[in-house]
Protein backbone atom coordinates (compact mmCIF):
# COMPACT_ATOMS: atom_id res chain seq x y z
CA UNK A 1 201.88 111.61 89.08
CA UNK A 2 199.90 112.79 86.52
CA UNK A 3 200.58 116.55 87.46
CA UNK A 4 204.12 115.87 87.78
CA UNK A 5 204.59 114.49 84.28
CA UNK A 6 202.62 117.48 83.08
CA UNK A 7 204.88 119.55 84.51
CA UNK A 8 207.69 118.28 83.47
CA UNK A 9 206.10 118.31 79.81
CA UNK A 10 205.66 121.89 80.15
CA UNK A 11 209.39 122.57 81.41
CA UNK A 12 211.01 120.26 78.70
CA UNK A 13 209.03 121.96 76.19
CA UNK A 14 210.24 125.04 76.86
CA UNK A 15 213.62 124.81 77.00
CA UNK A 16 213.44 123.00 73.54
CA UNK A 17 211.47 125.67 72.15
CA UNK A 18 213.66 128.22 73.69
CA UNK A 19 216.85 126.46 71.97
CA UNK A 20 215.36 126.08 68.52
CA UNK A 21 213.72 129.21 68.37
CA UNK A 22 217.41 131.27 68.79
CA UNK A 23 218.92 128.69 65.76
CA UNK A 24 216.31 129.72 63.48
CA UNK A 25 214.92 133.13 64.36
CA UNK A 26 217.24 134.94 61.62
CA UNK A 27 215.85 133.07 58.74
CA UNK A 28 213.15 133.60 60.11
CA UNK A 29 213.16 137.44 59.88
CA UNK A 30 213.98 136.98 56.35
CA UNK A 31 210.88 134.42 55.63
CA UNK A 32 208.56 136.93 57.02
CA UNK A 33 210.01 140.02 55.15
CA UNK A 34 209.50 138.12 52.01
CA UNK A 35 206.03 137.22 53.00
CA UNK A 36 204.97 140.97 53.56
CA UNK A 37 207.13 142.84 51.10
CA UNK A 38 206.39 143.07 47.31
CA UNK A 39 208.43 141.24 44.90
CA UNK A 40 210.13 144.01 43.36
CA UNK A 41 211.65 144.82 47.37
CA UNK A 42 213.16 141.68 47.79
CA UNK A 43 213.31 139.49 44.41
CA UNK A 44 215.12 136.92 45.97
CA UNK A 45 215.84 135.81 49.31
CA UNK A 46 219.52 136.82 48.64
CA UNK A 47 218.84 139.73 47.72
CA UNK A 48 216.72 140.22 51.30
CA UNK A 49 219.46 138.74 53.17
CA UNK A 50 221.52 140.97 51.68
CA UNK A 51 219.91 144.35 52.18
CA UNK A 52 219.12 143.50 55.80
CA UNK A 53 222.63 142.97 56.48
CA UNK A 54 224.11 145.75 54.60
CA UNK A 55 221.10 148.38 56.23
CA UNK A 56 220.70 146.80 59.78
CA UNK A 57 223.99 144.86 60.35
CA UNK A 58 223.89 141.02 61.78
CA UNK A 59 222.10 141.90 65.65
CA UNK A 60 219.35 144.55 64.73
CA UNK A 61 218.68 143.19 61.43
CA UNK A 62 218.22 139.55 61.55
CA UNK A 63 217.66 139.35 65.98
CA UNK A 64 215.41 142.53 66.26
CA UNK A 65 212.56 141.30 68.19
CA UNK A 66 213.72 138.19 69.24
CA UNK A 67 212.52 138.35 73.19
CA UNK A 68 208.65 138.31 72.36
CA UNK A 69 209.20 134.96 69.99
CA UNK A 70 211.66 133.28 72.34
CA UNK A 71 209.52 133.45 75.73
CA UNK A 72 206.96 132.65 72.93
CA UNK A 73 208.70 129.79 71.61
CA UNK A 74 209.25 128.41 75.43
CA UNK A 75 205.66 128.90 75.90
CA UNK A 76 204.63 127.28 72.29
CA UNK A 77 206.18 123.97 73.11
CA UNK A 78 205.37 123.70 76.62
CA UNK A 79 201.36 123.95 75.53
CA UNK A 80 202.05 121.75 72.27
CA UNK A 81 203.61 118.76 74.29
CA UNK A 82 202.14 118.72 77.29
CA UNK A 83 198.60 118.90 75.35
CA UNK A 84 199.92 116.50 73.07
CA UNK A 85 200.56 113.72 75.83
CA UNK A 86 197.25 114.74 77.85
CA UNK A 87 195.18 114.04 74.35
CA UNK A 88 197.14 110.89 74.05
CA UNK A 89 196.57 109.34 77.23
CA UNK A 90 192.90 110.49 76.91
CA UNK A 91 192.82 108.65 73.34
CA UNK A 92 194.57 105.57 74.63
CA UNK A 93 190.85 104.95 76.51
CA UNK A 94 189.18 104.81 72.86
CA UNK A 95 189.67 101.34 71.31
CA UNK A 96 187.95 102.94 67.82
CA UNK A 97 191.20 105.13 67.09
CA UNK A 98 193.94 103.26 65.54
CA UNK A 99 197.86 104.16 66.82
CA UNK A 100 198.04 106.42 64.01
CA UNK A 101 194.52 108.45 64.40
CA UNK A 102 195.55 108.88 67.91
CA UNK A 103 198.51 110.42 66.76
CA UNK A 104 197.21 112.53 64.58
CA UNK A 105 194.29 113.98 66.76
CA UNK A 106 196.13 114.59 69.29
CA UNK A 107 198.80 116.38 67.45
CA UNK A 108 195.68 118.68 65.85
CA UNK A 109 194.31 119.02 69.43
CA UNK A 110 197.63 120.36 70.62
CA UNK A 111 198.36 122.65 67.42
CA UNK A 112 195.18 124.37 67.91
CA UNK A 113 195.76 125.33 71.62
CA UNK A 114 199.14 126.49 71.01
CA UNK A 115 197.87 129.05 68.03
CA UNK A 116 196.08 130.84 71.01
CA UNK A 117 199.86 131.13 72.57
CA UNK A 118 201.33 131.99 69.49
CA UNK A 119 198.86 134.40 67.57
CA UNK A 120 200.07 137.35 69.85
CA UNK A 121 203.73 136.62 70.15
CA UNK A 122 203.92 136.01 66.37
CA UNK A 123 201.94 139.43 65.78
CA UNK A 124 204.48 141.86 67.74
CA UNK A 125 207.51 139.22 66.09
CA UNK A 126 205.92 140.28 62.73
CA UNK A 127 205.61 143.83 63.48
CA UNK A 128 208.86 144.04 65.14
CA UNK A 129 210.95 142.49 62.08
CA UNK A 130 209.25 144.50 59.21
CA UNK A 131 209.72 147.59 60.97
CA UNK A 132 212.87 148.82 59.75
CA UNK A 133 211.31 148.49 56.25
CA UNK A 134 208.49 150.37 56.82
CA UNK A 135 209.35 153.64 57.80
CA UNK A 136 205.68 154.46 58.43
CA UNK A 137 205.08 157.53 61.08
CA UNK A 138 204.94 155.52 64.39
CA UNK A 139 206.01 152.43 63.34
CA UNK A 140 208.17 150.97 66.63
CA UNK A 141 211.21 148.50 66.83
CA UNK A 142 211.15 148.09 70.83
CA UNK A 143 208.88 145.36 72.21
CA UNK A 144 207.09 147.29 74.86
CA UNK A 145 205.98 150.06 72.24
CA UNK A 146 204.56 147.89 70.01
CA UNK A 147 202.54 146.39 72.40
CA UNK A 148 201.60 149.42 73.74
CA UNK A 149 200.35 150.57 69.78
CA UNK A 150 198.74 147.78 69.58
CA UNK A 151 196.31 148.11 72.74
CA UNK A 152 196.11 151.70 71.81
CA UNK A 153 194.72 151.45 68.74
CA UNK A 154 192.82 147.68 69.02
CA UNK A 155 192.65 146.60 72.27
CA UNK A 156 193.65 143.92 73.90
CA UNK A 157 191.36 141.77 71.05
CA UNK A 158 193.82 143.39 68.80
CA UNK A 159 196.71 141.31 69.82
CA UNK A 160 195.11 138.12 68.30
CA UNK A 161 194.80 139.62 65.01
CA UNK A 162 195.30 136.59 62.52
CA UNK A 163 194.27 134.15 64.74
CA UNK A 164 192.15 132.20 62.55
CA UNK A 165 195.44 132.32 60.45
CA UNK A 166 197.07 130.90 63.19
CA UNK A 167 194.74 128.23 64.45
CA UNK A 168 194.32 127.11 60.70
CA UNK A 169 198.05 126.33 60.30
CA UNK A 170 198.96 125.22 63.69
CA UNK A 171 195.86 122.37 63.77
CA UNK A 172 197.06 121.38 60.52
CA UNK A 173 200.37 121.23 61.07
CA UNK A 174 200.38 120.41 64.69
CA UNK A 175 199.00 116.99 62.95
CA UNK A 176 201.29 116.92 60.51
CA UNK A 177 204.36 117.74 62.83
CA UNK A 178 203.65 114.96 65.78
CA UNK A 179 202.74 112.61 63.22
CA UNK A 180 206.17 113.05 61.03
CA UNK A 181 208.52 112.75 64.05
CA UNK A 182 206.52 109.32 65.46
CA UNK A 183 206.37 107.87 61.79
CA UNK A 184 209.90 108.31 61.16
CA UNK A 185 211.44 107.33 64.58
CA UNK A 186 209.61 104.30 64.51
CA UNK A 187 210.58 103.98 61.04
CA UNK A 188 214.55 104.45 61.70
CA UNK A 189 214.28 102.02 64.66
CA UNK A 190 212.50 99.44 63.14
CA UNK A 191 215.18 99.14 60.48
CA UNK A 192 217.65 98.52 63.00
CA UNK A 193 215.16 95.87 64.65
CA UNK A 194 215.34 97.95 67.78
CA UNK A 195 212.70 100.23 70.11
CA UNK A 196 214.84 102.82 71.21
CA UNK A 197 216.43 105.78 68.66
CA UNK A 198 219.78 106.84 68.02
CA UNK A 199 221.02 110.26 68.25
CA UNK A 200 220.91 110.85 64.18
CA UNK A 201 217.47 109.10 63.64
CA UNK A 202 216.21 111.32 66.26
CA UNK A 203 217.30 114.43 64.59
CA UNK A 204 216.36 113.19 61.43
CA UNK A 205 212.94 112.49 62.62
CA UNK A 206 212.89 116.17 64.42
CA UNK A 207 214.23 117.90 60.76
CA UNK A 208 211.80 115.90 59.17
CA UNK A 209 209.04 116.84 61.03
CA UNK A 210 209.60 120.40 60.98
CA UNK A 211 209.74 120.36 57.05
CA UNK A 212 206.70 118.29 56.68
CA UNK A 213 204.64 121.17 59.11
CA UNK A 214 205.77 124.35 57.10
CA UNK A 215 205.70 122.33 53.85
CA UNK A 216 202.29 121.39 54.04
CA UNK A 217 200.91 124.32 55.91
CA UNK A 218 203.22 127.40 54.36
CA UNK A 219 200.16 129.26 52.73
CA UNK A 220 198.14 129.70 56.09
CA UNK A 221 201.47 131.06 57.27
CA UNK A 222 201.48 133.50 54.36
CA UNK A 223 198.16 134.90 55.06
CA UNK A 224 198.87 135.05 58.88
CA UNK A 225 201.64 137.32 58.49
CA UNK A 226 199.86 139.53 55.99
CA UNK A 227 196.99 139.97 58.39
CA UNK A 228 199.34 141.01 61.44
CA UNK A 229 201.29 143.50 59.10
CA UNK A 230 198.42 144.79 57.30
CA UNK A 231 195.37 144.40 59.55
CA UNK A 232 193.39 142.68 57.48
CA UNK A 233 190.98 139.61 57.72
CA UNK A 234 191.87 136.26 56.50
CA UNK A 235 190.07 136.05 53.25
CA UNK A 236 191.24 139.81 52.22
CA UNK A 237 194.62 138.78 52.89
CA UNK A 238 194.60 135.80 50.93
CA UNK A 239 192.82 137.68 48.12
CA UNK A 240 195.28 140.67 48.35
CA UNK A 241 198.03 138.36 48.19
CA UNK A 242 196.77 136.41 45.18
CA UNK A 243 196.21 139.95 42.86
CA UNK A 244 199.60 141.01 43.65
CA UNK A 245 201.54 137.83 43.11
CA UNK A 246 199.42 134.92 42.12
CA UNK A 247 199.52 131.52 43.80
CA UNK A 248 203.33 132.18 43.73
CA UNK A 249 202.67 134.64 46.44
CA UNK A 250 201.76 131.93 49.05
CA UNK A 251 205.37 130.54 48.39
CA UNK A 252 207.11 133.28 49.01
CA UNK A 253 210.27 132.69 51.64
CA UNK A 254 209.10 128.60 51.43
CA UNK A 255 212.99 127.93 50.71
CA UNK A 256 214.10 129.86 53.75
CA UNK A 257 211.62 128.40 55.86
CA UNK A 258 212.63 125.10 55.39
CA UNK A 259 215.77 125.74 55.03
CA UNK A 260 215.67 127.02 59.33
CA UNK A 261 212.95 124.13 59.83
CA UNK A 262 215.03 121.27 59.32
CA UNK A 263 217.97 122.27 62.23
CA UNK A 264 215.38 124.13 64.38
CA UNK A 265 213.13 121.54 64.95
CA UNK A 266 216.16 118.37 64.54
CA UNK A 267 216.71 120.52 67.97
CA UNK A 268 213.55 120.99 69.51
CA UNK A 269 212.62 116.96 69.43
CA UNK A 270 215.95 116.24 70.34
CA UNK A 271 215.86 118.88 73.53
CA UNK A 272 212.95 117.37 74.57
CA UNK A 273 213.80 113.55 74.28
CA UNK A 274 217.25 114.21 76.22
CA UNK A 275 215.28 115.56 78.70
CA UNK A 276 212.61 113.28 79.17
CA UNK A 277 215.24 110.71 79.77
CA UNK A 278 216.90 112.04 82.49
CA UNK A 279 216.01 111.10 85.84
CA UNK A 280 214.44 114.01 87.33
């Protein structure tokens, strides 16, 4: 039984991830190009959105390298619910940890395993959508290419480059995110004097969640995407970032970001409930 609920954690996941990942993959192409460009490039996220379109039209400019994130994204929420549920039932054994510490751990538990997921996907995503803007000698806008450079020139350690990036902001907000969506279901349901969610407090709880994880977690994300552009460690990158911009820097494309976070992730809870309801 056990198995077969983990499995069908891991297929649920993914086709919630899948979903939310093509609703919010364009802004995020713009988050990350304000992230790694200088301010005088882009000096707005207008002005990004803008040029993109303008230079690379809707499809290459805003989708380019959308195949790596959205087997990615599949991936990503398989590993973050399925581990999420496994370190729940585990903590359900230990009396000490209140509902909400349970909660919490296990949503850090299942962050951190899916930042070894992500950290390789994200780094050819990052790649992939700054490469129109970089016009560097070599520089490649196909997936297998990029790959292929990377191996070339790293090896195959080279395609977690920003991991600690990674597993910084996806513990933290892997917390943060579980946490947010249980808080405010029960929340919403409670003030009905009912257990079970309607359709609205269940997105609400899913938008809500995904702005509390890139609120609270937005620098880390910052650095990460400076280390997989520039190839960097984690303290340069946070050090190069704060001589060129300030603390400002960190912020950079925060609007965007939760601008895509709210409907992405209103999605990728809902996904997920609908299907763990059905009888199957």
């Amino acid at each position: 039984m056990e198995i077969e609920e983990a499995l069908k954690d891991i297929f649920f996941g993914s086709v919630a991830g899948a979903v939310g990942k093509v609703i919010e993959y364009p802004l995020d192409t713009v988050k990350v190009r304000l992230q790694t460009q200088p301010a005088h490039v882009f000096p707005t996220t207008w002005s990004c959105i803008r040029y993109t379109y303008a230079n690379e039209g809707f499809w290459k400019g805003f989708y380019q390298g959308i195949s790596s994130p959205l087997a990615g994204a599949a991936l990503e929420n398989a590993v973050l619910f399925v581990s999420f549920n496994q370190a729940s039932n585990f903590l359900e054994t230990k009396t000490s940890f209140n509902p909400l510490s349970k909660t919490v751990c296990a949503g850090a538990f299942a962050g951190a395993c899916a930042s070894y997921v992500l950290t390789p996907v994200e780094l050819i995503k990052c790649k992939l959508q700054v490469a129109n803007l970089t016009k560097a000698e070599g520089a490649h806008t196909k997936i297998l290419p990029t790959i292929k450079s990377v191996l070339a020139t790293k090896g195959i350690t080279g395609l977690w480059q920003g991991q600690s990036g990674t597993f910084i902001r996806e513990t933290g907000g892997g917390a943060v995110w579980f946490t947010t969506y249980e808080l405010m279901k029960n929340f919403l349901a409670k003030r009905r004097n009912d257990t079970k969610n309607q359709t609205w407090e269940l997105l609400v709880s899913g938008a809500a969640a995904g702005v509390g994880f890139n609120g609270s977690v937005f620098p880390a994300d910052t650095i990460k995407s400076t280390m997989q552009t520039t190839h960097v460690n984690f303290l340069t990158a946070a050090k190069n970032i704060l001589a060129r911009q300030g603390i400002a820097g960190m912020y950079r494309g925060l609007g965007i970001t939760l601008l895509r976070a709210a409907p992405a992730n209103a999605v990728i809870f809902y996904t997920y409930e609908t299907l763990s309801h059905l009888d199957i």
